[in-house]
PDBML (XML) file of the C-alpha atoms, coordinates in Angstrom:
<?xml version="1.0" encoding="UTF-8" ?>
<PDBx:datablock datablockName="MODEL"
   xmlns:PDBx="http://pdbml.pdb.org/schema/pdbx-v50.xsd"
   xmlns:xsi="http://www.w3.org/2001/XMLSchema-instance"
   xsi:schemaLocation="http://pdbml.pdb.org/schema/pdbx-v50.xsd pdbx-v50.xsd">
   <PDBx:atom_siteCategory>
      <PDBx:atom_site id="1">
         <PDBx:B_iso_or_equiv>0.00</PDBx:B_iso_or_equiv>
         <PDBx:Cartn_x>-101.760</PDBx:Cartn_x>
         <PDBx:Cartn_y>-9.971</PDBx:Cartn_y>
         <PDBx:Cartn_z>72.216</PDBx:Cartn_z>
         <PDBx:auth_asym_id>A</PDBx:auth_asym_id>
         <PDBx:auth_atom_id>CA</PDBx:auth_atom_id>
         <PDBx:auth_comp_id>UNK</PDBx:auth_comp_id>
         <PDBx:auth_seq_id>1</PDBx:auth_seq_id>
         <PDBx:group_PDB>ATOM</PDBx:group_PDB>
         <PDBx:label_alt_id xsi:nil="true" />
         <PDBx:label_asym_id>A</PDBx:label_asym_id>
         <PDBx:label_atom_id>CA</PDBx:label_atom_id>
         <PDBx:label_comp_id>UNK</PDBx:label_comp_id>
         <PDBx:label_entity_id>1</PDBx:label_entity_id>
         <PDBx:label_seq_id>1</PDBx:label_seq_id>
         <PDBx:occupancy>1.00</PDBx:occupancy>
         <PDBx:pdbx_PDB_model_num>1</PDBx:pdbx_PDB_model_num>
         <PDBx:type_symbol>C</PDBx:type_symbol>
      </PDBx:atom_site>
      <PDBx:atom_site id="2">
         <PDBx:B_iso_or_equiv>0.00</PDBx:B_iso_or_equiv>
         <PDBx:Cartn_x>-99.854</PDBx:Cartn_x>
         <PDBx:Cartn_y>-7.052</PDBx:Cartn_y>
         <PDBx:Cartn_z>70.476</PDBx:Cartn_z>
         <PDBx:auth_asym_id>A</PDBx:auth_asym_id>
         <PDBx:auth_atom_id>CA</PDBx:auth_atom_id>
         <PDBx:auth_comp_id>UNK</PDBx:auth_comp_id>
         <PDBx:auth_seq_id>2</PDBx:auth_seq_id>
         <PDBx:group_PDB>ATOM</PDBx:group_PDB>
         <PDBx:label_alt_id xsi:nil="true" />
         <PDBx:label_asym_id>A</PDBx:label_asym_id>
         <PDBx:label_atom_id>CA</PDBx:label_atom_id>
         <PDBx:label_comp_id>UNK</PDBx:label_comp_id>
         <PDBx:label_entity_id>1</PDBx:label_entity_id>
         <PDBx:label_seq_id>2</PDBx:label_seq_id>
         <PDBx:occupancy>1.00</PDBx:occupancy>
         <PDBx:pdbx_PDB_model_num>1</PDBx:pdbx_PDB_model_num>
         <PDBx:type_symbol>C</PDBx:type_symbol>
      </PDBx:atom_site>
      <PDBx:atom_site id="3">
         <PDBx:B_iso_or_equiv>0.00</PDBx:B_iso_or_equiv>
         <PDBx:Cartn_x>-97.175</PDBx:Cartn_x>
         <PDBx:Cartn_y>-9.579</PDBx:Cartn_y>
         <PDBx:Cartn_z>69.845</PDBx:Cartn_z>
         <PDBx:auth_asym_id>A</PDBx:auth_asym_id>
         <PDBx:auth_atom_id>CA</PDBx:auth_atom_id>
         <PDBx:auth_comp_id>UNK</PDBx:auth_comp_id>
         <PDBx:auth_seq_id>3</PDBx:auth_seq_id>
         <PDBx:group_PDB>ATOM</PDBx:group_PDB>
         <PDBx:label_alt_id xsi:nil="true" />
         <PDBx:label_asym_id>A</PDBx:label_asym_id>
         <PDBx:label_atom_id>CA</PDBx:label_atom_id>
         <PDBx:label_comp_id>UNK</PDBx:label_comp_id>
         <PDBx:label_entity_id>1</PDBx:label_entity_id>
         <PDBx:label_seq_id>3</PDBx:label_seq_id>
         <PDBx:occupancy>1.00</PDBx:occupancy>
         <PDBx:pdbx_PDB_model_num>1</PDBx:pdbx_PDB_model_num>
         <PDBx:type_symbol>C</PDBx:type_symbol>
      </PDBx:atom_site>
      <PDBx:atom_site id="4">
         <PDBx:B_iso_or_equiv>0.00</PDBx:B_iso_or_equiv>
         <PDBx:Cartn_x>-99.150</PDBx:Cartn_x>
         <PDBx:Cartn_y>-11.760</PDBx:Cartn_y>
         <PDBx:Cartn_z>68.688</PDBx:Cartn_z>
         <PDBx:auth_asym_id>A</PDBx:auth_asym_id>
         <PDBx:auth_atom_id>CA</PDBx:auth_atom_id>
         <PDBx:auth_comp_id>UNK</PDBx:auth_comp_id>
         <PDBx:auth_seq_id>4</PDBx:auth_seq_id>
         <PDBx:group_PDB>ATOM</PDBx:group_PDB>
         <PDBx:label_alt_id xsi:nil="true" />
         <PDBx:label_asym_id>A</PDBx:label_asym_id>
         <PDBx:label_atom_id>CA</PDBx:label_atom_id>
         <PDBx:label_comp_id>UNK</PDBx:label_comp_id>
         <PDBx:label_entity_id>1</PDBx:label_entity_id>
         <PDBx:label_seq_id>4</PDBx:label_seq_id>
         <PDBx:occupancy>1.00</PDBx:occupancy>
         <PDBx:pdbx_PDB_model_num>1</PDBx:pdbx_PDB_model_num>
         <PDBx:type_symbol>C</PDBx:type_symbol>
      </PDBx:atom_site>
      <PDBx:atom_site id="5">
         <PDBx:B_iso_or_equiv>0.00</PDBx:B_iso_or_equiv>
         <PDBx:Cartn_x>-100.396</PDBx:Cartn_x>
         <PDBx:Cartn_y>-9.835</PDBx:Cartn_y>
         <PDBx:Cartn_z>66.116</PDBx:Cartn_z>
         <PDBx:auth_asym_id>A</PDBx:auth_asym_id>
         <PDBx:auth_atom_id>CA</PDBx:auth_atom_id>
         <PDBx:auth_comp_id>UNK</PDBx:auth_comp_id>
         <PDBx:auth_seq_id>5</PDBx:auth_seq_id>
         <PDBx:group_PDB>ATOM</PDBx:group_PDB>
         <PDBx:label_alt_id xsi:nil="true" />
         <PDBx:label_asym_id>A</PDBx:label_asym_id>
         <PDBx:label_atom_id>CA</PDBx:label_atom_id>
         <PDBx:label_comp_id>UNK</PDBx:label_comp_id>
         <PDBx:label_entity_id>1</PDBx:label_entity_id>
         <PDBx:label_seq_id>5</PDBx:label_seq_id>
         <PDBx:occupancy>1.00</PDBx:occupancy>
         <PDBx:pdbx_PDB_model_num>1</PDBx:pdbx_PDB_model_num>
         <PDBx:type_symbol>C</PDBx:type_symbol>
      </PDBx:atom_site>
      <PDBx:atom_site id="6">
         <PDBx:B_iso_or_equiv>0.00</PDBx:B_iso_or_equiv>
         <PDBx:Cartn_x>-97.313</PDBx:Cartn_x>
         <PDBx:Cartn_y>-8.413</PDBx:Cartn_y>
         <PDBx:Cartn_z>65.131</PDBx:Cartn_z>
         <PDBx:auth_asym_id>A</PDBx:auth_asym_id>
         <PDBx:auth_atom_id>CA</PDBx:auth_atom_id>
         <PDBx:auth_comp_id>UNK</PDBx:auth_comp_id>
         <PDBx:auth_seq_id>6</PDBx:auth_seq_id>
         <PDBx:group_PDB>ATOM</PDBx:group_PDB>
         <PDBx:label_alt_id xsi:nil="true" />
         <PDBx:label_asym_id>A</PDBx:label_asym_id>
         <PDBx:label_atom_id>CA</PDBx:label_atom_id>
         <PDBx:label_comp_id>UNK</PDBx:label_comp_id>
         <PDBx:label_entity_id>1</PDBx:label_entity_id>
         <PDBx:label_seq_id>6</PDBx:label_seq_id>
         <PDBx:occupancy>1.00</PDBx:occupancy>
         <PDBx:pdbx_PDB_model_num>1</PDBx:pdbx_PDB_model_num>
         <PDBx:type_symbol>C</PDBx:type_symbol>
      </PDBx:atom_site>
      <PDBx:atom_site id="7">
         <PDBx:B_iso_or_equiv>0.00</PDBx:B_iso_or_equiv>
         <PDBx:Cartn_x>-96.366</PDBx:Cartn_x>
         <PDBx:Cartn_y>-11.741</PDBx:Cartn_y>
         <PDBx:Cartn_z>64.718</PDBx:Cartn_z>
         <PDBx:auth_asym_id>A</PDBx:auth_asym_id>
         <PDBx:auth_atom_id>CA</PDBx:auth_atom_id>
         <PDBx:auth_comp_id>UNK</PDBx:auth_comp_id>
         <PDBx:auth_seq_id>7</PDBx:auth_seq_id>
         <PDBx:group_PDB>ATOM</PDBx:group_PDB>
         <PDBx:label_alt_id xsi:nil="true" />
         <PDBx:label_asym_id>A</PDBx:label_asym_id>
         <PDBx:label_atom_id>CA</PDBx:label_atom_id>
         <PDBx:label_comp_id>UNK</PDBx:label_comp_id>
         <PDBx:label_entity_id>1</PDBx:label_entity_id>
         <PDBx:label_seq_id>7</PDBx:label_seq_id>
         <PDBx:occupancy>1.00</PDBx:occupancy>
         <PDBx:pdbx_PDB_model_num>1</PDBx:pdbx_PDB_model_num>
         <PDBx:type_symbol>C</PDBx:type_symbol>
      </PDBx:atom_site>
      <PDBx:atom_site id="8">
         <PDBx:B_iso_or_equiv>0.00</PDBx:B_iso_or_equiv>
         <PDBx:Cartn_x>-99.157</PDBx:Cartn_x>
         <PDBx:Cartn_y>-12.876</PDBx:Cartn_y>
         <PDBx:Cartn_z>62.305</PDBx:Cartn_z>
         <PDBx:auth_asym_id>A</PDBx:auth_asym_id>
         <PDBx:auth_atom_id>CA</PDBx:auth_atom_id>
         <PDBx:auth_comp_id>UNK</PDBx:auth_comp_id>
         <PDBx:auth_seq_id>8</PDBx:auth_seq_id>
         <PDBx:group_PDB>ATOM</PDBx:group_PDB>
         <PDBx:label_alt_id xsi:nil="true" />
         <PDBx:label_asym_id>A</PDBx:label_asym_id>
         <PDBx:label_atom_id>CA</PDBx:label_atom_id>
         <PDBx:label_comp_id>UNK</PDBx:label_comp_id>
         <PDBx:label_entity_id>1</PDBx:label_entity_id>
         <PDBx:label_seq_id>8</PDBx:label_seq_id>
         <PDBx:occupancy>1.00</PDBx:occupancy>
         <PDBx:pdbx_PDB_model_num>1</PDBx:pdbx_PDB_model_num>
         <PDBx:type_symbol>C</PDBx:type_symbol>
      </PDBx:atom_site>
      <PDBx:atom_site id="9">
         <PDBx:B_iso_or_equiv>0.00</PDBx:B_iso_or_equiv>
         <PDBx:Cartn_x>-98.992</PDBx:Cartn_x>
         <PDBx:Cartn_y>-9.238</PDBx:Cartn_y>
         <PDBx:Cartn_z>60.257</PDBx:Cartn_z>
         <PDBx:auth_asym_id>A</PDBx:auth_asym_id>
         <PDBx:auth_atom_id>CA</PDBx:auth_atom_id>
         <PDBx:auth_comp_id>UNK</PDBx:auth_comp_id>
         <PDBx:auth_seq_id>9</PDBx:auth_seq_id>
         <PDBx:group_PDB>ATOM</PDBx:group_PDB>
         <PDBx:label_alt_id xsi:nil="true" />
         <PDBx:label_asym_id>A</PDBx:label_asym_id>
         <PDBx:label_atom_id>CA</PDBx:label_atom_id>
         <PDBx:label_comp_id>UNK</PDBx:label_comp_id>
         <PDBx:label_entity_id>1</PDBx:label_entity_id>
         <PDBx:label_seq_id>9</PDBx:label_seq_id>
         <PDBx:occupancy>1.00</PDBx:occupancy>
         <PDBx:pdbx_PDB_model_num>1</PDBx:pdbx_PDB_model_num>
         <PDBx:type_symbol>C</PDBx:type_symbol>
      </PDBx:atom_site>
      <PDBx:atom_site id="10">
         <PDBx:B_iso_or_equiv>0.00</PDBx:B_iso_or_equiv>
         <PDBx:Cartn_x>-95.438</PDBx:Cartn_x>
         <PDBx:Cartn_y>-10.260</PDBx:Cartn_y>
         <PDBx:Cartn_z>59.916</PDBx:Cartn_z>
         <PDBx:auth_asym_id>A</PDBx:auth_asym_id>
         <PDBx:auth_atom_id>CA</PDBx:auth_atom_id>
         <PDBx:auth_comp_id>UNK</PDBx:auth_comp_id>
         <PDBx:auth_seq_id>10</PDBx:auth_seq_id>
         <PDBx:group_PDB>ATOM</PDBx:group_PDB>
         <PDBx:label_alt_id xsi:nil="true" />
         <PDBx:label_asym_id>A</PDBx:label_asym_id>
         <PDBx:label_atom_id>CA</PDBx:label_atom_id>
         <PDBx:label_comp_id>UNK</PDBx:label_comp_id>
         <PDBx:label_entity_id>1</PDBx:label_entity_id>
         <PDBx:label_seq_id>10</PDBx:label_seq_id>
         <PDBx:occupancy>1.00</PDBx:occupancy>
         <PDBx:pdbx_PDB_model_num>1</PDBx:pdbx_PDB_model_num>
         <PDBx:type_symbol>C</PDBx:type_symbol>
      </PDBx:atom_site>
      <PDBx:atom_site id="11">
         <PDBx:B_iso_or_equiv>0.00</PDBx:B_iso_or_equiv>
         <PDBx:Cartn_x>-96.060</PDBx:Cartn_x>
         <PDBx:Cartn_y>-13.981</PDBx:Cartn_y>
         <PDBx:Cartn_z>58.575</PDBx:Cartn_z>
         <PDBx:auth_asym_id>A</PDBx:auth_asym_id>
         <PDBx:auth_atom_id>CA</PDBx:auth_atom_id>
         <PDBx:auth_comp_id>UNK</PDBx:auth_comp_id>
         <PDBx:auth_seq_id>11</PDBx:auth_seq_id>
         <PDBx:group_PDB>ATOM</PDBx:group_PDB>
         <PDBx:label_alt_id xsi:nil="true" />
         <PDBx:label_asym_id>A</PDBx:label_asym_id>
         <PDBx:label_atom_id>CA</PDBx:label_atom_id>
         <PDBx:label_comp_id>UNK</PDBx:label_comp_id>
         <PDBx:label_entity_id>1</PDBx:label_entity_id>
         <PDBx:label_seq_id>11</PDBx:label_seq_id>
         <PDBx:occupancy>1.00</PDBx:occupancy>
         <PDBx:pdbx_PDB_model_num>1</PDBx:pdbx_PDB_model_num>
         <PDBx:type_symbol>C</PDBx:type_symbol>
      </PDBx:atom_site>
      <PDBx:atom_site id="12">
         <PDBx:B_iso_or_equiv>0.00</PDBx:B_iso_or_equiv>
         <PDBx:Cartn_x>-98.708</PDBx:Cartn_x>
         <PDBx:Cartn_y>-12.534</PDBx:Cartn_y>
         <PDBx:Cartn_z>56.301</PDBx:Cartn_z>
         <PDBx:auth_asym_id>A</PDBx:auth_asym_id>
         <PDBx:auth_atom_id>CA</PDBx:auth_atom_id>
         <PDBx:auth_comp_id>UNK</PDBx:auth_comp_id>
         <PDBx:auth_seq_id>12</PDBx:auth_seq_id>
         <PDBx:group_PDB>ATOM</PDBx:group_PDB>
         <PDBx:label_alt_id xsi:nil="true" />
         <PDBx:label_asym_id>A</PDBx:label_asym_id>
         <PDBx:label_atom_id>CA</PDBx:label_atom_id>
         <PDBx:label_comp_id>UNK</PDBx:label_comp_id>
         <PDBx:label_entity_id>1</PDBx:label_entity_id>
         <PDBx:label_seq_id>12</PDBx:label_seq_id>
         <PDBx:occupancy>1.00</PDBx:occupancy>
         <PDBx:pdbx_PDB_model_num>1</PDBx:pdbx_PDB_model_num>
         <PDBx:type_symbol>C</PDBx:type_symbol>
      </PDBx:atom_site>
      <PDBx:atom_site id="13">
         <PDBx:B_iso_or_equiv>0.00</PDBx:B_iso_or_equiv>
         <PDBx:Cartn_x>-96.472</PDBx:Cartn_x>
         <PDBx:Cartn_y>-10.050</PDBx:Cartn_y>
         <PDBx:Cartn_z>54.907</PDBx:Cartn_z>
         <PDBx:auth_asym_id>A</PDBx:auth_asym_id>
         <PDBx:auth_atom_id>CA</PDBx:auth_atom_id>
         <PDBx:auth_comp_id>UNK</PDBx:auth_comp_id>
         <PDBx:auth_seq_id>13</PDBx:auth_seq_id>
         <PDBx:group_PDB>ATOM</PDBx:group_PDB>
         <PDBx:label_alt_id xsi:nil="true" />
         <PDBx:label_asym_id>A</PDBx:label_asym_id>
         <PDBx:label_atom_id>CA</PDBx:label_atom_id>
         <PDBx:label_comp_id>UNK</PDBx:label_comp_id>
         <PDBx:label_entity_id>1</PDBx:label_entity_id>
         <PDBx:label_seq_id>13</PDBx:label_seq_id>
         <PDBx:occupancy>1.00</PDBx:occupancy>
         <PDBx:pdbx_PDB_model_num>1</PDBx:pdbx_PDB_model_num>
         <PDBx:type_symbol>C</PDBx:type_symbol>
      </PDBx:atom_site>
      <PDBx:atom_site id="14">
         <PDBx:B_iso_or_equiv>0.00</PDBx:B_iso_or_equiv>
         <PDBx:Cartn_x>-93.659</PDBx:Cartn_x>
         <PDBx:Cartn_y>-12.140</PDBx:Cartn_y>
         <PDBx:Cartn_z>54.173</PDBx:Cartn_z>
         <PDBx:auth_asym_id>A</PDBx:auth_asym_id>
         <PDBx:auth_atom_id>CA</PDBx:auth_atom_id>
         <PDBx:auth_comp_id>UNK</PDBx:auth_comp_id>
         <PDBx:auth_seq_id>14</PDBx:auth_seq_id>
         <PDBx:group_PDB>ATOM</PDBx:group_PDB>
         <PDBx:label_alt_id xsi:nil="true" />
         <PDBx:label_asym_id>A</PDBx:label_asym_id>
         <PDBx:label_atom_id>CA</PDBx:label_atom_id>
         <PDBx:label_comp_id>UNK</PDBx:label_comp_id>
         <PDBx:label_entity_id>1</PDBx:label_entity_id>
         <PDBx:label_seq_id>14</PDBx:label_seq_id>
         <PDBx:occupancy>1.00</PDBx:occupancy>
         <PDBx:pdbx_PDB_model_num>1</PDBx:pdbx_PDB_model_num>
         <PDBx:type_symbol>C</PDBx:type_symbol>
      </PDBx:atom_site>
      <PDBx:atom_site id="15">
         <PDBx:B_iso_or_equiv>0.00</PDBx:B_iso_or_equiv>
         <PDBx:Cartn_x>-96.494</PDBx:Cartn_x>
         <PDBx:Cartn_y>-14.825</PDBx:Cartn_y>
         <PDBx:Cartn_z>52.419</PDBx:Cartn_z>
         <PDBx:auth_asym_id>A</PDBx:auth_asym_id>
         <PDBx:auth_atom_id>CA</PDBx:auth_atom_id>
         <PDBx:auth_comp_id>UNK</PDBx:auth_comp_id>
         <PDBx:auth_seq_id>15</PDBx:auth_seq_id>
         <PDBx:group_PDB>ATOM</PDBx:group_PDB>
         <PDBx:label_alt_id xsi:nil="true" />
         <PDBx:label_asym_id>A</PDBx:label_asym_id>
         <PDBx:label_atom_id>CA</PDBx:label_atom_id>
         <PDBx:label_comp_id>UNK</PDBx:label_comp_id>
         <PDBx:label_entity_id>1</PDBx:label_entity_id>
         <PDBx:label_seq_id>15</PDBx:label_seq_id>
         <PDBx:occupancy>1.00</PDBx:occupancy>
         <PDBx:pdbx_PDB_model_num>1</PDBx:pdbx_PDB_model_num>
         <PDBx:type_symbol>C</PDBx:type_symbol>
      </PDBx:atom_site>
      <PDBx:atom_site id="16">
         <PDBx:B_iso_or_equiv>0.00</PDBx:B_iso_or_equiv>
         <PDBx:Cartn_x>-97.565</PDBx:Cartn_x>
         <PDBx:Cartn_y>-11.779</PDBx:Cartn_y>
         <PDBx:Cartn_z>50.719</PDBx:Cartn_z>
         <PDBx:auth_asym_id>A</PDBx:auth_asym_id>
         <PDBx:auth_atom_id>CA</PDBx:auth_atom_id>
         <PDBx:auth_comp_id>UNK</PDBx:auth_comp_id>
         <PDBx:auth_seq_id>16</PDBx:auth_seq_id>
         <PDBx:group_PDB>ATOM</PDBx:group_PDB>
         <PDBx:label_alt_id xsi:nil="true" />
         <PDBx:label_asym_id>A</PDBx:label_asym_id>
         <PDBx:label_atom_id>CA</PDBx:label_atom_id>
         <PDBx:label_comp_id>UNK</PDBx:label_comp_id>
         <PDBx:label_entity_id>1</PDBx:label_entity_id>
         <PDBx:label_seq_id>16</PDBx:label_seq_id>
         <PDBx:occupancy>1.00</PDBx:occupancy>
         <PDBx:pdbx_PDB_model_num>1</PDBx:pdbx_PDB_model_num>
         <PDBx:type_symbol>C</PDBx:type_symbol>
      </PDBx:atom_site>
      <PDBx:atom_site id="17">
         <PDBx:B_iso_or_equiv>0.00</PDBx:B_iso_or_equiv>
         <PDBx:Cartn_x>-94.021</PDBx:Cartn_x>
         <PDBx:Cartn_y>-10.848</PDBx:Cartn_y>
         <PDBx:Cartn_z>49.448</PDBx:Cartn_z>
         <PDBx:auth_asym_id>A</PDBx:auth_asym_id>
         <PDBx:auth_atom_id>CA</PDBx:auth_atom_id>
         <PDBx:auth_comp_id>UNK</PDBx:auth_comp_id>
         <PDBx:auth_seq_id>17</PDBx:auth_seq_id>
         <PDBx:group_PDB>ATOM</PDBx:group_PDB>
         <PDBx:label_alt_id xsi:nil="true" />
         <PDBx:label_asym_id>A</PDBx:label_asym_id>
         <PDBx:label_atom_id>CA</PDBx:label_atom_id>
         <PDBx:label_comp_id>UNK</PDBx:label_comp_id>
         <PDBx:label_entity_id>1</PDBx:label_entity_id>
         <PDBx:label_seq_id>17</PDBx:label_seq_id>
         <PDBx:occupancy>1.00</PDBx:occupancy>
         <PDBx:pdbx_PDB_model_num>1</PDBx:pdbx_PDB_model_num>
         <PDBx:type_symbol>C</PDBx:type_symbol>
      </PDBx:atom_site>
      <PDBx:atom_site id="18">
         <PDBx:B_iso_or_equiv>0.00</PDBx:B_iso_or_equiv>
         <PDBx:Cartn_x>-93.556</PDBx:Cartn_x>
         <PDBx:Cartn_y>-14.544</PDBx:Cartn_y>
         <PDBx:Cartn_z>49.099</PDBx:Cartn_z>
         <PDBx:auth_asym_id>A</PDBx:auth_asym_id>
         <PDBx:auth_atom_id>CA</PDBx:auth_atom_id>
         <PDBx:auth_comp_id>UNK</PDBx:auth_comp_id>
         <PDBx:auth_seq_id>18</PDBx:auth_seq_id>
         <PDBx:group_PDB>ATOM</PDBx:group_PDB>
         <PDBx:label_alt_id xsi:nil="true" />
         <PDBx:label_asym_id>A</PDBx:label_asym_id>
         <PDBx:label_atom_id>CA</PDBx:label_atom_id>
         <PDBx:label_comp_id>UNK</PDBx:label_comp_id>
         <PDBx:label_entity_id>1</PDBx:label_entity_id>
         <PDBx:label_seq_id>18</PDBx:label_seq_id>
         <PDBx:occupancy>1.00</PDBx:occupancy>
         <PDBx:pdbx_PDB_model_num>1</PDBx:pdbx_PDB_model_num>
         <PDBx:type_symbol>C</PDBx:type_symbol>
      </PDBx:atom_site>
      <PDBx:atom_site id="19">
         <PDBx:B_iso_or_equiv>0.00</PDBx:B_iso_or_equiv>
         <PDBx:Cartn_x>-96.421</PDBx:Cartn_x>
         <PDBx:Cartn_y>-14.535</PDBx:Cartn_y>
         <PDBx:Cartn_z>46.027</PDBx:Cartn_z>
         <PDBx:auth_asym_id>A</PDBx:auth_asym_id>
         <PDBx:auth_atom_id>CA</PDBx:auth_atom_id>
         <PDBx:auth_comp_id>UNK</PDBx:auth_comp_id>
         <PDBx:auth_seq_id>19</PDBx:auth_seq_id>
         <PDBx:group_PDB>ATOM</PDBx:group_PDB>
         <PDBx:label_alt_id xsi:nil="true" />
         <PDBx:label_asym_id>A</PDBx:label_asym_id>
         <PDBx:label_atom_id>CA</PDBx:label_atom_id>
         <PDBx:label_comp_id>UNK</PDBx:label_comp_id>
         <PDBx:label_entity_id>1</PDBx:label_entity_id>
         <PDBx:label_seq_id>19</PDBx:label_seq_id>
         <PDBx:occupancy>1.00</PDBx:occupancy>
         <PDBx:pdbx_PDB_model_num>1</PDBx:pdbx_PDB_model_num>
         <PDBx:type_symbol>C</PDBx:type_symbol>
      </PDBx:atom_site>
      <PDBx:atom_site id="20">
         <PDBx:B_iso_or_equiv>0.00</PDBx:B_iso_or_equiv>
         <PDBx:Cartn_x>-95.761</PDBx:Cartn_x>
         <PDBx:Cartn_y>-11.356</PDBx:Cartn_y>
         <PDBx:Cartn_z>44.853</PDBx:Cartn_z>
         <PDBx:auth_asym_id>A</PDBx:auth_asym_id>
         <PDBx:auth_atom_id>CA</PDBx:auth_atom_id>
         <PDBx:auth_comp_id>UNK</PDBx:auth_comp_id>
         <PDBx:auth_seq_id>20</PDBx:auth_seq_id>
         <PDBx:group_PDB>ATOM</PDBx:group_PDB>
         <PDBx:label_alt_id xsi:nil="true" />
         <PDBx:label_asym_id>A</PDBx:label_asym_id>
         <PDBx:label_atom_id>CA</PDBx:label_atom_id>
         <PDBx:label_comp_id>UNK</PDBx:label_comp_id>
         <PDBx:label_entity_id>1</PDBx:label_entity_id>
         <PDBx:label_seq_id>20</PDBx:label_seq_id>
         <PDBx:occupancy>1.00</PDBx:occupancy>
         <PDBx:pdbx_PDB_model_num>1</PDBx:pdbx_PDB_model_num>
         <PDBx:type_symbol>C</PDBx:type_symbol>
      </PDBx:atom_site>
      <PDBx:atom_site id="21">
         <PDBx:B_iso_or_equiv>0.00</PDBx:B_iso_or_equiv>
         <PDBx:Cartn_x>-91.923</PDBx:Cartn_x>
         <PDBx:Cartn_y>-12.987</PDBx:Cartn_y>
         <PDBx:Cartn_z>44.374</PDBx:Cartn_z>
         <PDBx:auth_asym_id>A</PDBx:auth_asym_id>
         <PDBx:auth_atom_id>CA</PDBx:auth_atom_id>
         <PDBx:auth_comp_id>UNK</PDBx:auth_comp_id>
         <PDBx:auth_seq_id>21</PDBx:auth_seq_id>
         <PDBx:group_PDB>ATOM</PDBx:group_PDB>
         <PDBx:label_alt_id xsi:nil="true" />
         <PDBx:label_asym_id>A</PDBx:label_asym_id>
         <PDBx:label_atom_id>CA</PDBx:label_atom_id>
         <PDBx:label_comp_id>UNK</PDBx:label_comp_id>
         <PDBx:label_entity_id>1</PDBx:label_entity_id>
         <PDBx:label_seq_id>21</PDBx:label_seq_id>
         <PDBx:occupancy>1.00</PDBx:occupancy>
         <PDBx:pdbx_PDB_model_num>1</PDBx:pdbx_PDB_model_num>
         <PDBx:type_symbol>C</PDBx:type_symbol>
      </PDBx:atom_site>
      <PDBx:atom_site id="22">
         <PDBx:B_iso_or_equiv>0.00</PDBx:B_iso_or_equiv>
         <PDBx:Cartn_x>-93.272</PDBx:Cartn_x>
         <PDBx:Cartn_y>-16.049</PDBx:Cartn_y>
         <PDBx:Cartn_z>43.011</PDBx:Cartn_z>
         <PDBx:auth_asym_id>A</PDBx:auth_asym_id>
         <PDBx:auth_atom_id>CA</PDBx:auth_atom_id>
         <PDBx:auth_comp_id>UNK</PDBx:auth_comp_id>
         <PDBx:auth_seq_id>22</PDBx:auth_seq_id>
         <PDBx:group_PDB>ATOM</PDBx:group_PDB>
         <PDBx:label_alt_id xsi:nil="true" />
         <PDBx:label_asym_id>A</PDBx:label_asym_id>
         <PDBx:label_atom_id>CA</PDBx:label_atom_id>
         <PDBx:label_comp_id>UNK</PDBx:label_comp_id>
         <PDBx:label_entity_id>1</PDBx:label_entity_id>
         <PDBx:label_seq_id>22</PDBx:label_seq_id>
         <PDBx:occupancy>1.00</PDBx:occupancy>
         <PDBx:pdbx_PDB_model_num>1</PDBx:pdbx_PDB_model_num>
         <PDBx:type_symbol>C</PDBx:type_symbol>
      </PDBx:atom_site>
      <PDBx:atom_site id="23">
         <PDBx:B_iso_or_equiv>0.00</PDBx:B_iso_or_equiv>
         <PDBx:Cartn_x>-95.397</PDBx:Cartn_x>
         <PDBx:Cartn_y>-14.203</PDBx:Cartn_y>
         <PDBx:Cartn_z>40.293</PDBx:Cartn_z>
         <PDBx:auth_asym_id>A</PDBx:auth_asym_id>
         <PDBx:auth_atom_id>CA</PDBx:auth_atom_id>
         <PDBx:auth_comp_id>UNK</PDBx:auth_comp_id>
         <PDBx:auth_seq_id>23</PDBx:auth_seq_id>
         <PDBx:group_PDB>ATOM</PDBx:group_PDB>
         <PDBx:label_alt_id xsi:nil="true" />
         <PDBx:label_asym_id>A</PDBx:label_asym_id>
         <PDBx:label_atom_id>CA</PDBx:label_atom_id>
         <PDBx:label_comp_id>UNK</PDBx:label_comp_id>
         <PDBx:label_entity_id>1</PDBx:label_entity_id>
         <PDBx:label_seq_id>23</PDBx:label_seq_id>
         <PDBx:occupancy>1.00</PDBx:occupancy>
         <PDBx:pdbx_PDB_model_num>1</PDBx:pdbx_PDB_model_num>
         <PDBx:type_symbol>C</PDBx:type_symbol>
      </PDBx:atom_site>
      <PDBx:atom_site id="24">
         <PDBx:B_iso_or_equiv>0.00</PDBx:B_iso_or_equiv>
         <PDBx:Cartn_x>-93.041</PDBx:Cartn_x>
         <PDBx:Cartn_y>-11.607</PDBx:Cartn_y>
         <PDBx:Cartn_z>39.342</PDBx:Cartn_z>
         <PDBx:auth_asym_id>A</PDBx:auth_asym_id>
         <PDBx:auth_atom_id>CA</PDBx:auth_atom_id>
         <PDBx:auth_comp_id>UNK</PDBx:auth_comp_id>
         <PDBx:auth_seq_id>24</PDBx:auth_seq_id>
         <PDBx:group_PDB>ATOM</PDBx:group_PDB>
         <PDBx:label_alt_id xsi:nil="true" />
         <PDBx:label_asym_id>A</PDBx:label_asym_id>
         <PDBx:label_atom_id>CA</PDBx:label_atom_id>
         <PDBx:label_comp_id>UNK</PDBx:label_comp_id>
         <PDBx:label_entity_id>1</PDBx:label_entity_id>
         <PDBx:label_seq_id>24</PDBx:label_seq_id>
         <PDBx:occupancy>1.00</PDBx:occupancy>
         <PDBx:pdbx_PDB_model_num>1</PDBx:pdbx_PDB_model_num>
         <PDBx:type_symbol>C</PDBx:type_symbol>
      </PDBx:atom_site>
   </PDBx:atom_siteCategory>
</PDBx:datablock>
């Protein structure tokens, strides 16, 4: 579960980054 989650923060932070990238 914990992994799991990790794993999901980590997508969503590098999507996040991602768009912040795109846009800047």
């Amino acid at each position: 579960r914990l992994a799991e989650g990790i794993s999901r923060k980590s997508e969503n932070d590098v999507a996040n980054y991602n768009e912040r990238l795109a846009s800047a």
